[in-house]
Protein backbone atom coordinates (compact mmCIF):
# COMPACT_ATOMS: atom_id res chain seq x y z
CA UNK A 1 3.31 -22.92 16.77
CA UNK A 2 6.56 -20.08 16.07
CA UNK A 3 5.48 -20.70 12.74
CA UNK A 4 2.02 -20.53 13.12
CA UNK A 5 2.08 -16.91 15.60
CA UNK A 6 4.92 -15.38 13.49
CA UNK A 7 2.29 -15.27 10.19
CA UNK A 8 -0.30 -14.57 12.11
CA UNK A 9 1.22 -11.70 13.44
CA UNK A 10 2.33 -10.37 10.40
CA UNK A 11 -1.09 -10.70 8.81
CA UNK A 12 -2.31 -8.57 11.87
CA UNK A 13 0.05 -5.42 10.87
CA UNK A 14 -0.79 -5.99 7.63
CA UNK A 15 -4.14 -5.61 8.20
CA UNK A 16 -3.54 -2.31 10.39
CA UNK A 17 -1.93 -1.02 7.72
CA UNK A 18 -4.19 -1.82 5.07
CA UNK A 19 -7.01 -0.17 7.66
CA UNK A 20 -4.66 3.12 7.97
CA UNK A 21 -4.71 3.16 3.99
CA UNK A 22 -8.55 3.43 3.90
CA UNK A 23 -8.94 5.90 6.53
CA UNK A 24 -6.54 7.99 4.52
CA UNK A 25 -9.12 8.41 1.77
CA UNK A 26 -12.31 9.37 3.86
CA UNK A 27 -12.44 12.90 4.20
CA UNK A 28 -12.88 13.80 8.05
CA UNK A 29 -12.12 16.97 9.75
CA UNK A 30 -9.92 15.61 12.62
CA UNK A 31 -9.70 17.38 15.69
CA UNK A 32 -5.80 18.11 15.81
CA UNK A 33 -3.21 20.90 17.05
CA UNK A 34 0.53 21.69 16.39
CA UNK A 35 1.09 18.99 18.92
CA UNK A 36 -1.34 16.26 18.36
CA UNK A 37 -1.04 16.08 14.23
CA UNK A 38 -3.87 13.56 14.01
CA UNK A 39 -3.72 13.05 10.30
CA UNK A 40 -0.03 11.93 10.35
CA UNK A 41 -0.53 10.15 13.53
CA UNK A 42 -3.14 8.06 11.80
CA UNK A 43 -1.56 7.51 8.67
CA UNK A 44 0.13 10.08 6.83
CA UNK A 45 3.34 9.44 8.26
CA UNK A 46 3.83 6.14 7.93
CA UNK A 47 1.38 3.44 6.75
CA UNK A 48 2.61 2.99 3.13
CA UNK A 49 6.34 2.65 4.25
CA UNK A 50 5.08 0.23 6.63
CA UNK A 51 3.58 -1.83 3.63
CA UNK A 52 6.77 -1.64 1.52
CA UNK A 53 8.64 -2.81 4.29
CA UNK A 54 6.29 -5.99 5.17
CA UNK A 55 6.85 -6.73 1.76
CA UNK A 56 10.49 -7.01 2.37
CA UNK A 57 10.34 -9.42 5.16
CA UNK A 58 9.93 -12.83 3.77
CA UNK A 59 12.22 -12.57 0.72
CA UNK A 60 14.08 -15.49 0.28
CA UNK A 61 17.63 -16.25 -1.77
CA UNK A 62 16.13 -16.08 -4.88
CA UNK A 63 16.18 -12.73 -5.33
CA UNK A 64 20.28 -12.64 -5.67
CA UNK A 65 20.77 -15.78 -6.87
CA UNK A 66 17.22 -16.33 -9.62
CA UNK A 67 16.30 -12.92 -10.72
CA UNK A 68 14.12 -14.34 -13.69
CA UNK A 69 12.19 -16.86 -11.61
CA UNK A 70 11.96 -14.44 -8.57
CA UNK A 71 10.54 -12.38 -11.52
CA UNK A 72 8.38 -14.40 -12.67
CA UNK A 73 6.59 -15.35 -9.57
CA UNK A 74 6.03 -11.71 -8.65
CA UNK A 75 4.42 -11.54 -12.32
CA UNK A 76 1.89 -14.56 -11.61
CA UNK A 77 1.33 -12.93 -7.68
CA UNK A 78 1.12 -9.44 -8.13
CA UNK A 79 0.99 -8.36 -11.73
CA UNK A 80 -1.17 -10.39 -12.85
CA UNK A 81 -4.00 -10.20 -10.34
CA UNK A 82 -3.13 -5.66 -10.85
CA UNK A 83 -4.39 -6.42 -14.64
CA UNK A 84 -7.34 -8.48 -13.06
CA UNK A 85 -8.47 -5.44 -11.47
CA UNK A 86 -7.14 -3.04 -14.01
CA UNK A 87 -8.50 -4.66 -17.26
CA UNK A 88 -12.37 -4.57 -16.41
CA UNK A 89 -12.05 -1.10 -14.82
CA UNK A 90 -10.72 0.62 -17.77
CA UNK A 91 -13.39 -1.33 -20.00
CA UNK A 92 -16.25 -0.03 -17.80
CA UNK A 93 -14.63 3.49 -17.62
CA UNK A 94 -17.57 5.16 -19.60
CA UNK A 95 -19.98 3.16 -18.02
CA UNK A 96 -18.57 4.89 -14.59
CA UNK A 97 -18.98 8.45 -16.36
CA UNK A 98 -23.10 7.16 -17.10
CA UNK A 99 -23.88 5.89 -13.85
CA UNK A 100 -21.71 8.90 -11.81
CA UNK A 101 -18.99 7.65 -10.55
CA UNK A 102 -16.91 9.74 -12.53
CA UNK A 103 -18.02 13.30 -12.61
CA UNK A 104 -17.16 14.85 -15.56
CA UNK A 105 -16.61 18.16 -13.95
CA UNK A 106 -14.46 17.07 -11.29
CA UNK A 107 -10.87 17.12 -11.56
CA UNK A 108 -9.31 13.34 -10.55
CA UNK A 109 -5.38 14.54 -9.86
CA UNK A 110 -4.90 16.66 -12.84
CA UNK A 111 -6.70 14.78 -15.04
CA UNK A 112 -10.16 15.12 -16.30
CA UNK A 113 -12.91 12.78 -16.98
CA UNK A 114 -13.94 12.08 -20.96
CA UNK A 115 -15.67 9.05 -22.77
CA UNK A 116 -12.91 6.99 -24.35
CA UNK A 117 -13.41 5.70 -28.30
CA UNK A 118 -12.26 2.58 -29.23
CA UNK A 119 -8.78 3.83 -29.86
CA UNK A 120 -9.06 5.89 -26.19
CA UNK A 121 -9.84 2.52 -24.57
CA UNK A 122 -6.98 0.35 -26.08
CA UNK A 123 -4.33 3.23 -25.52
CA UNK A 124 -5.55 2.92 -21.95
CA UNK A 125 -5.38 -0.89 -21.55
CA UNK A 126 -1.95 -0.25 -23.09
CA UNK A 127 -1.26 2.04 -20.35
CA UNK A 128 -2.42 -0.58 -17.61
CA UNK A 129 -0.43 -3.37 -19.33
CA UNK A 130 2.95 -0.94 -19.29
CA UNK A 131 2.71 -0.29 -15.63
CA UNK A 132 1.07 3.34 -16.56
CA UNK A 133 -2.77 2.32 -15.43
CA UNK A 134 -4.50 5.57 -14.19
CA UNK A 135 -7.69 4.64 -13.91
CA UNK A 136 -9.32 7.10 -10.68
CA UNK A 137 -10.91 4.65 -8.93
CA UNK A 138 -8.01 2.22 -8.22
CA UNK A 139 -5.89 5.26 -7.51
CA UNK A 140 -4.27 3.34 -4.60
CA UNK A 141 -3.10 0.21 -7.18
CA UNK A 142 -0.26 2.89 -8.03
CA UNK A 143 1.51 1.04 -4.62
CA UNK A 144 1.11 -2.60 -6.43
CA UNK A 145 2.64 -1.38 -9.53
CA UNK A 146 5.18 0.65 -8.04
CA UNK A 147 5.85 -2.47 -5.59
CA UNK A 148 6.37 -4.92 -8.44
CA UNK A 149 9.18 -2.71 -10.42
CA UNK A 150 10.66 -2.29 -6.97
CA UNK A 151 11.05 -5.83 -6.13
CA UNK A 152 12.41 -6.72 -9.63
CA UNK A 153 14.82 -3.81 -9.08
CA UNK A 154 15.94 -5.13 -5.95
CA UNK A 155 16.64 -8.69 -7.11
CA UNK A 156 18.40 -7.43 -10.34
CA UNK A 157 20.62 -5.18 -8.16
CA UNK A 158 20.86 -8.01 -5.84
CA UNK A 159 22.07 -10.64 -8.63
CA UNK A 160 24.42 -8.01 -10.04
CA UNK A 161 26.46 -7.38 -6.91
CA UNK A 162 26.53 -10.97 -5.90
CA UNK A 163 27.85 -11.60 -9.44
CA UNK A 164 30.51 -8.97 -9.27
CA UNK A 165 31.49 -8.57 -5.62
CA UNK A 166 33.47 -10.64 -3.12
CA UNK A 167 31.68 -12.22 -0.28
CA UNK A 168 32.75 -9.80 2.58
CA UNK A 169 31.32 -6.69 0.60
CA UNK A 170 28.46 -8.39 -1.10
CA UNK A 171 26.14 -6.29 1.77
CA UNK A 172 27.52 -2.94 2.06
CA UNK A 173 27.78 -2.57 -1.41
CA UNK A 174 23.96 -3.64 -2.26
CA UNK A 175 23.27 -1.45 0.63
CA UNK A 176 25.29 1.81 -0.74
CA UNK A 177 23.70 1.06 -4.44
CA UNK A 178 20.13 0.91 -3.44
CA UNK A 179 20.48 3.73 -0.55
CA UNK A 180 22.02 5.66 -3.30
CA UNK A 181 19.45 5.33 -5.94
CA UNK A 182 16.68 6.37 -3.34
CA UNK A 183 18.40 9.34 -2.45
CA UNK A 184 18.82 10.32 -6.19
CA UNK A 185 15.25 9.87 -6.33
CA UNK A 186 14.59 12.08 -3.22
CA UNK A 187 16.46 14.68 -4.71
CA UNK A 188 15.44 14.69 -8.28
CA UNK A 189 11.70 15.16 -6.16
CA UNK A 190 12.83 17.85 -3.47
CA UNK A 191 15.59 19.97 -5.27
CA UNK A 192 14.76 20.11 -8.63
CA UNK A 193 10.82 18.84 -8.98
CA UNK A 194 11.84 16.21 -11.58
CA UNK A 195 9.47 13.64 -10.80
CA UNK A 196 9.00 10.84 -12.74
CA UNK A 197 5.27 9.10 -12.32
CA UNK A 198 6.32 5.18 -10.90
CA UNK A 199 9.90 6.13 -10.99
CA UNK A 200 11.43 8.22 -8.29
CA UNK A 201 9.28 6.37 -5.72
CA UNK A 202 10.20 2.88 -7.01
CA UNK A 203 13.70 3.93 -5.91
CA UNK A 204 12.27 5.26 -2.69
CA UNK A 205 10.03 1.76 -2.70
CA UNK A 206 13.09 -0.25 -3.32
CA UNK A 207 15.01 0.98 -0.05
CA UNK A 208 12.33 0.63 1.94
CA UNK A 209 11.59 -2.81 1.21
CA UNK A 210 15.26 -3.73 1.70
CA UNK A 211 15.15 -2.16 5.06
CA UNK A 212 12.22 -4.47 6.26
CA UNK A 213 13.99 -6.62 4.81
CA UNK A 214 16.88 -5.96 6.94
CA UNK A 215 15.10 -5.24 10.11
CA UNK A 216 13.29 -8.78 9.94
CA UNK A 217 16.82 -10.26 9.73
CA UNK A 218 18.24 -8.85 12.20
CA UNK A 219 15.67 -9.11 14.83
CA UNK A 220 14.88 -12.39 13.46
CA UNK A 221 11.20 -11.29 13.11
CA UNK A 222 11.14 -10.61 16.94
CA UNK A 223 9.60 -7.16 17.20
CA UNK A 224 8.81 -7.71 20.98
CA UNK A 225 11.25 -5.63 23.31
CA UNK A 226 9.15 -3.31 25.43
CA UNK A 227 11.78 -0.12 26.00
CA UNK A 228 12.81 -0.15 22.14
CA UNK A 229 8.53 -0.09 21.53
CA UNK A 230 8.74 3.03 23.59
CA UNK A 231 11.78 4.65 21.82
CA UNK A 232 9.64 3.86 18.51
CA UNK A 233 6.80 5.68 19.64
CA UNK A 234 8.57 8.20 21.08
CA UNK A 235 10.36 8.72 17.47
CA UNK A 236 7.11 8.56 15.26
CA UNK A 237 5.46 11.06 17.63
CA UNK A 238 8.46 13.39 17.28
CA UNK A 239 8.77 12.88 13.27
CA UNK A 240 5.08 13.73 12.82
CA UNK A 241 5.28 16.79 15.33
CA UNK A 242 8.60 18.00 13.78
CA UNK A 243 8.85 16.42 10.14
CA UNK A 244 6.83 17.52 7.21
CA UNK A 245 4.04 15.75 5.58
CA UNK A 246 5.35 11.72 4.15
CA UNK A 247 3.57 11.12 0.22
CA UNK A 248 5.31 7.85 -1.39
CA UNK A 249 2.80 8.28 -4.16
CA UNK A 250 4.53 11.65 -5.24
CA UNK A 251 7.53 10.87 -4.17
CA UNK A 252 7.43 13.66 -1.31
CA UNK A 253 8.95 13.42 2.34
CA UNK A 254 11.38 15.63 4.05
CA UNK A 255 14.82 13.30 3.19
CA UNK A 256 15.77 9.76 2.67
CA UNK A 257 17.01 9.34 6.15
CA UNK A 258 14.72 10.69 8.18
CA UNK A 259 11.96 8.68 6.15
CA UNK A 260 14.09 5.56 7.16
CA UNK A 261 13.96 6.45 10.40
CA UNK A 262 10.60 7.52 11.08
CA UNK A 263 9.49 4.32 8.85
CA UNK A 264 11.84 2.20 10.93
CA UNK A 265 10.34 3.27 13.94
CA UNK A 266 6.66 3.06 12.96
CA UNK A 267 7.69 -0.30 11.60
CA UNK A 268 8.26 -1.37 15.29
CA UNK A 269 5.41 0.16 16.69
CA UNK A 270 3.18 -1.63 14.38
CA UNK A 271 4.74 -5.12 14.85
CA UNK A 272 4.91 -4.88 18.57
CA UNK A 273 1.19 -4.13 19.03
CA UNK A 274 0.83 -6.72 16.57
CA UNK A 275 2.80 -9.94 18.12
CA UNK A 276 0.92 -8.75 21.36
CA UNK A 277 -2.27 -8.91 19.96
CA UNK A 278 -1.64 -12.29 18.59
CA UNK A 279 -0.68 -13.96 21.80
CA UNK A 280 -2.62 -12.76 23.61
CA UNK A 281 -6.38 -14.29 24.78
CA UNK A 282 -8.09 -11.46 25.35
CA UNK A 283 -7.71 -9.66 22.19
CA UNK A 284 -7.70 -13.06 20.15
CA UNK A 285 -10.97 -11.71 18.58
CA UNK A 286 -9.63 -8.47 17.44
CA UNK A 287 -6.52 -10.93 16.04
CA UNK A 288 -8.74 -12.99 14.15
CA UNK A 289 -10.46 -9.73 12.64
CA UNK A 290 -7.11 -7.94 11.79
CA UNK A 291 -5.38 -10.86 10.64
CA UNK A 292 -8.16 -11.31 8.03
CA UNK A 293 -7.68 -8.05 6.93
CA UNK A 294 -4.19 -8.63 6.33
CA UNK A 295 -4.39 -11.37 4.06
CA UNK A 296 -7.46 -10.04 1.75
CA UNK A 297 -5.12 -6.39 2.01
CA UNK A 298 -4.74 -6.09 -1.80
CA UNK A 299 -8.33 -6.13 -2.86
CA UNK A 300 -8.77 -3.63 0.24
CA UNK A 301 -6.28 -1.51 -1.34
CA UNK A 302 -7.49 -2.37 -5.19
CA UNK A 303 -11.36 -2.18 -4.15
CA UNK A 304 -11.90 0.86 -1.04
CA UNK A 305 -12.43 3.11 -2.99
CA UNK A 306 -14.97 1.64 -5.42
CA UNK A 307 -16.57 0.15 -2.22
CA UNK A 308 -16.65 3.58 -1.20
CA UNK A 309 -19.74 4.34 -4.01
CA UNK A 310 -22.38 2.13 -2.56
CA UNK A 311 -22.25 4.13 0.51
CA UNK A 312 -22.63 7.31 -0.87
CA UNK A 313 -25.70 6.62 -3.03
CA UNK A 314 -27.00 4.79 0.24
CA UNK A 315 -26.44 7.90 2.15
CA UNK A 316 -27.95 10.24 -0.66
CA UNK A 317 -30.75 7.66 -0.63
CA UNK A 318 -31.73 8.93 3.11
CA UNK A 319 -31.79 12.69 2.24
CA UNK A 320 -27.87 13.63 2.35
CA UNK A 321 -26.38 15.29 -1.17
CA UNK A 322 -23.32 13.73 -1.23
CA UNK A 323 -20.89 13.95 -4.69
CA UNK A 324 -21.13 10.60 -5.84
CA UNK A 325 -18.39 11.29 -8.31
CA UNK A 326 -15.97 12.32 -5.74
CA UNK A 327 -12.72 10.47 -5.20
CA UNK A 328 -12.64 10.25 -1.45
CA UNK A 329 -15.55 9.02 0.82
CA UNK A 330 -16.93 12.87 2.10
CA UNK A 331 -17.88 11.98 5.44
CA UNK A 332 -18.79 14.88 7.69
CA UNK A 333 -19.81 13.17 11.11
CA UNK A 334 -18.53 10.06 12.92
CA UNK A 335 -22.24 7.92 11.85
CA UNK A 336 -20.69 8.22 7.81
CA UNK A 337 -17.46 8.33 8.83
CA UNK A 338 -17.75 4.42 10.54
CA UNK A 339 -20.15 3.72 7.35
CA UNK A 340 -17.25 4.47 4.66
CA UNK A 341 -14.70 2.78 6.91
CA UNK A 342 -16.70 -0.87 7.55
CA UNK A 343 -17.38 -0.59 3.64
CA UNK A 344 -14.07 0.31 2.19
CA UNK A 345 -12.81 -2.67 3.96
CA UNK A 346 -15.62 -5.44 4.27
CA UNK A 347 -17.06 -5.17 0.58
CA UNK A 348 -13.76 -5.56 -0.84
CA UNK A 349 -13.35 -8.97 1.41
CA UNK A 350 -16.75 -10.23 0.32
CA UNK A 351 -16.27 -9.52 -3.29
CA UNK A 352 -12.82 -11.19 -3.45
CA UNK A 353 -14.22 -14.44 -1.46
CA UNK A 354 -17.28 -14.38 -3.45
CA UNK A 355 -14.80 -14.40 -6.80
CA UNK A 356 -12.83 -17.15 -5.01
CA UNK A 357 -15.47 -19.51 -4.46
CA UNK A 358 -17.25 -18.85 -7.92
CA UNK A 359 -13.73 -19.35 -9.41
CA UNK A 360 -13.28 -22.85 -7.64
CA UNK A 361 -16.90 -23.99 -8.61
CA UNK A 362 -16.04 -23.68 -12.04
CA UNK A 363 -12.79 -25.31 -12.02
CA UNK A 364 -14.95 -28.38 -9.83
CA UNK A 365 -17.38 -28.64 -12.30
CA UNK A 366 -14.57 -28.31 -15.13
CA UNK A 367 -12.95 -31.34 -13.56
């Protein structure tokens, strides 16, 4: 039953998080002041940190003591199933540009829109292949990749030191070297704007995935104390009032430590309202919803924004003249804005099921 609540749990702020990720890329104009920063509140301040650290939270000894096969099973669970996504995309990348769901005359983060030749296309799977994939409409996969060179970073560090140091230091030195290397990152970003696409904020990645790592160990994955909630809350309300805006995708946040902290905090928050949600009888519903969420998170984060299209061309369909090449659902009024958000996270869940259960027909009938 520990067992059994503790996953369940986790799956929860997994799927909160995951939610927080595709309200990020509807375009709303939130009500908000100085004091009530609504956008950060929401999301901006903390939802991918939250992620990264998740991630960190069931690592076991294998990532000091088996680099390659720790390695190698983040290759079959997470790199893999990024080229799934990846591969197809970047085939049907002018067939997006035909049917409009890449504008031409829009600019998708610096980059234009042109039809690739055959050269253009295999320079791009290339790209996708050497963790460089920059196809617009999986824009959010940059977390997976960046996730994947984060973890291997953190078990080769981790195999290094426990190579090299004595027992008693083992922790405080894998703690200086990977605190260090974020901070390098975080100031190659703020103080000299050397950023390095799916570099600086896999060292920024790496931390914070050893922090959740840390926090689950030391609370033993019992995020349940009621007055340190309320410090939490009181510390992510102050870091978005006071702090400046949090972008792990550029590598952009105000300094290493207050990131940890704010992250920390948020971290707390998140699990909290998650364990109570789980146990409790009233909101088992709501559980059951998030939880699902959770699980089916990375083809939310792989397919929102894609899932975001249907909508649109619905919505244009009843009289509205929305871009259907833009990035980021446009929705102007609270009707679209529910719309974008039920699709960016159900039609993901239904076309990953769907795959499942085609994929284990064919292996039944291959039997």
């Amino acid at each position: 039953m520990v067992e059994s609540s503790r996953i369940e749990w986790v799956d929860i702020a997994k799927g909160v998080a995951i939610i927080a990720v595709v309200i990020g890329h509807i375009g709303f104009p939130y009500p908000g002041s100085v004091l009530i920063p609504t956008t950060r509140l929401l999301y901006e301040l903390w939802h991918v940190p939250v992620f990264f650290m998740i991630s960190g939270f069931f690592l076991d000894d294998s990532v000091s003591t088996s680099p390659r096969r720790f390695i190698m099973r983040k290759v079959k669970g997470l790199y893999l199933p990024i080229l799934c996504f990846y591969i197809p995309v970047v085939l049907l990348h002018n067939a997006f540009i035909d049917i409009g769901f890449y504008d031409t005359a829009v600019e998708y983060g610096g980059k234009w829109m042109t039809y690739l030749d055959v050269k253009g296309m295999g320079l791009r799977l290339a790209a996708s292949v050497a963790f460089a994939g920059r196809e617009p409409i999986l824009a959010a996969l940059w977390f997976a990749y960046v996730l994947f060179m984060a973890l291997a970073l953190l078990s080769l560090i981790s195999f290094v030191v426990n190579r090299t140091m004595p027992d008693k230091y083992r922790e405080q030195v894998r703690f200086g070297l990977i605190f260090s290397l974020a901070l390098i990152g975080n100031v190659m970003t703020n103080l000299f704007g050397w950023t390095i696409p799916r570099f600086n904020n896999t060292l920024t990645a790496c931390w914070l995935i050893y922090v959740g790592m840390l926090a689950y160990k030391t609370t033993s994955g019992q995020f349940n104390r009621t007055p340190i909630f309320l410090i939490s809350a009181a510390v992510v309300y102050a870091c978005a009032v006071l702090g400046g805006p949090v972008s792990i995708a550029a590598n952009r946040y105000d300094n290493i430590v207050s990131l940890t902290l704010s992250s920390l905090a948020a971290l707390y928050v998140v699990a909290y309202l998650s364990h109570r949600i789980s146990v409790s009888r009233l909101l088992s519903p709501l559980g059951g919803i998030l939880s699902e969420v959770g699980r089916d998170s990375f083809s939310i984060m792989a397919l929102h924004l894609m899932a975001f299209k249907p909508c649109t061309i619905l919505l244009n369909g009843w009289g509205q003249n929305l871009p259907l090449g833009q990035l980021t659902a446009p929705a102007h009024n609270a009707v679209t804005y529910l719309l974008y958000l039920i699709a960016g996270i159900i039609l993901p869940m239904a076309f990953i099921r769907l795959f499942r259960w085609g994929k284990a027909r064919v292996m039944q009938c291959l039997k």
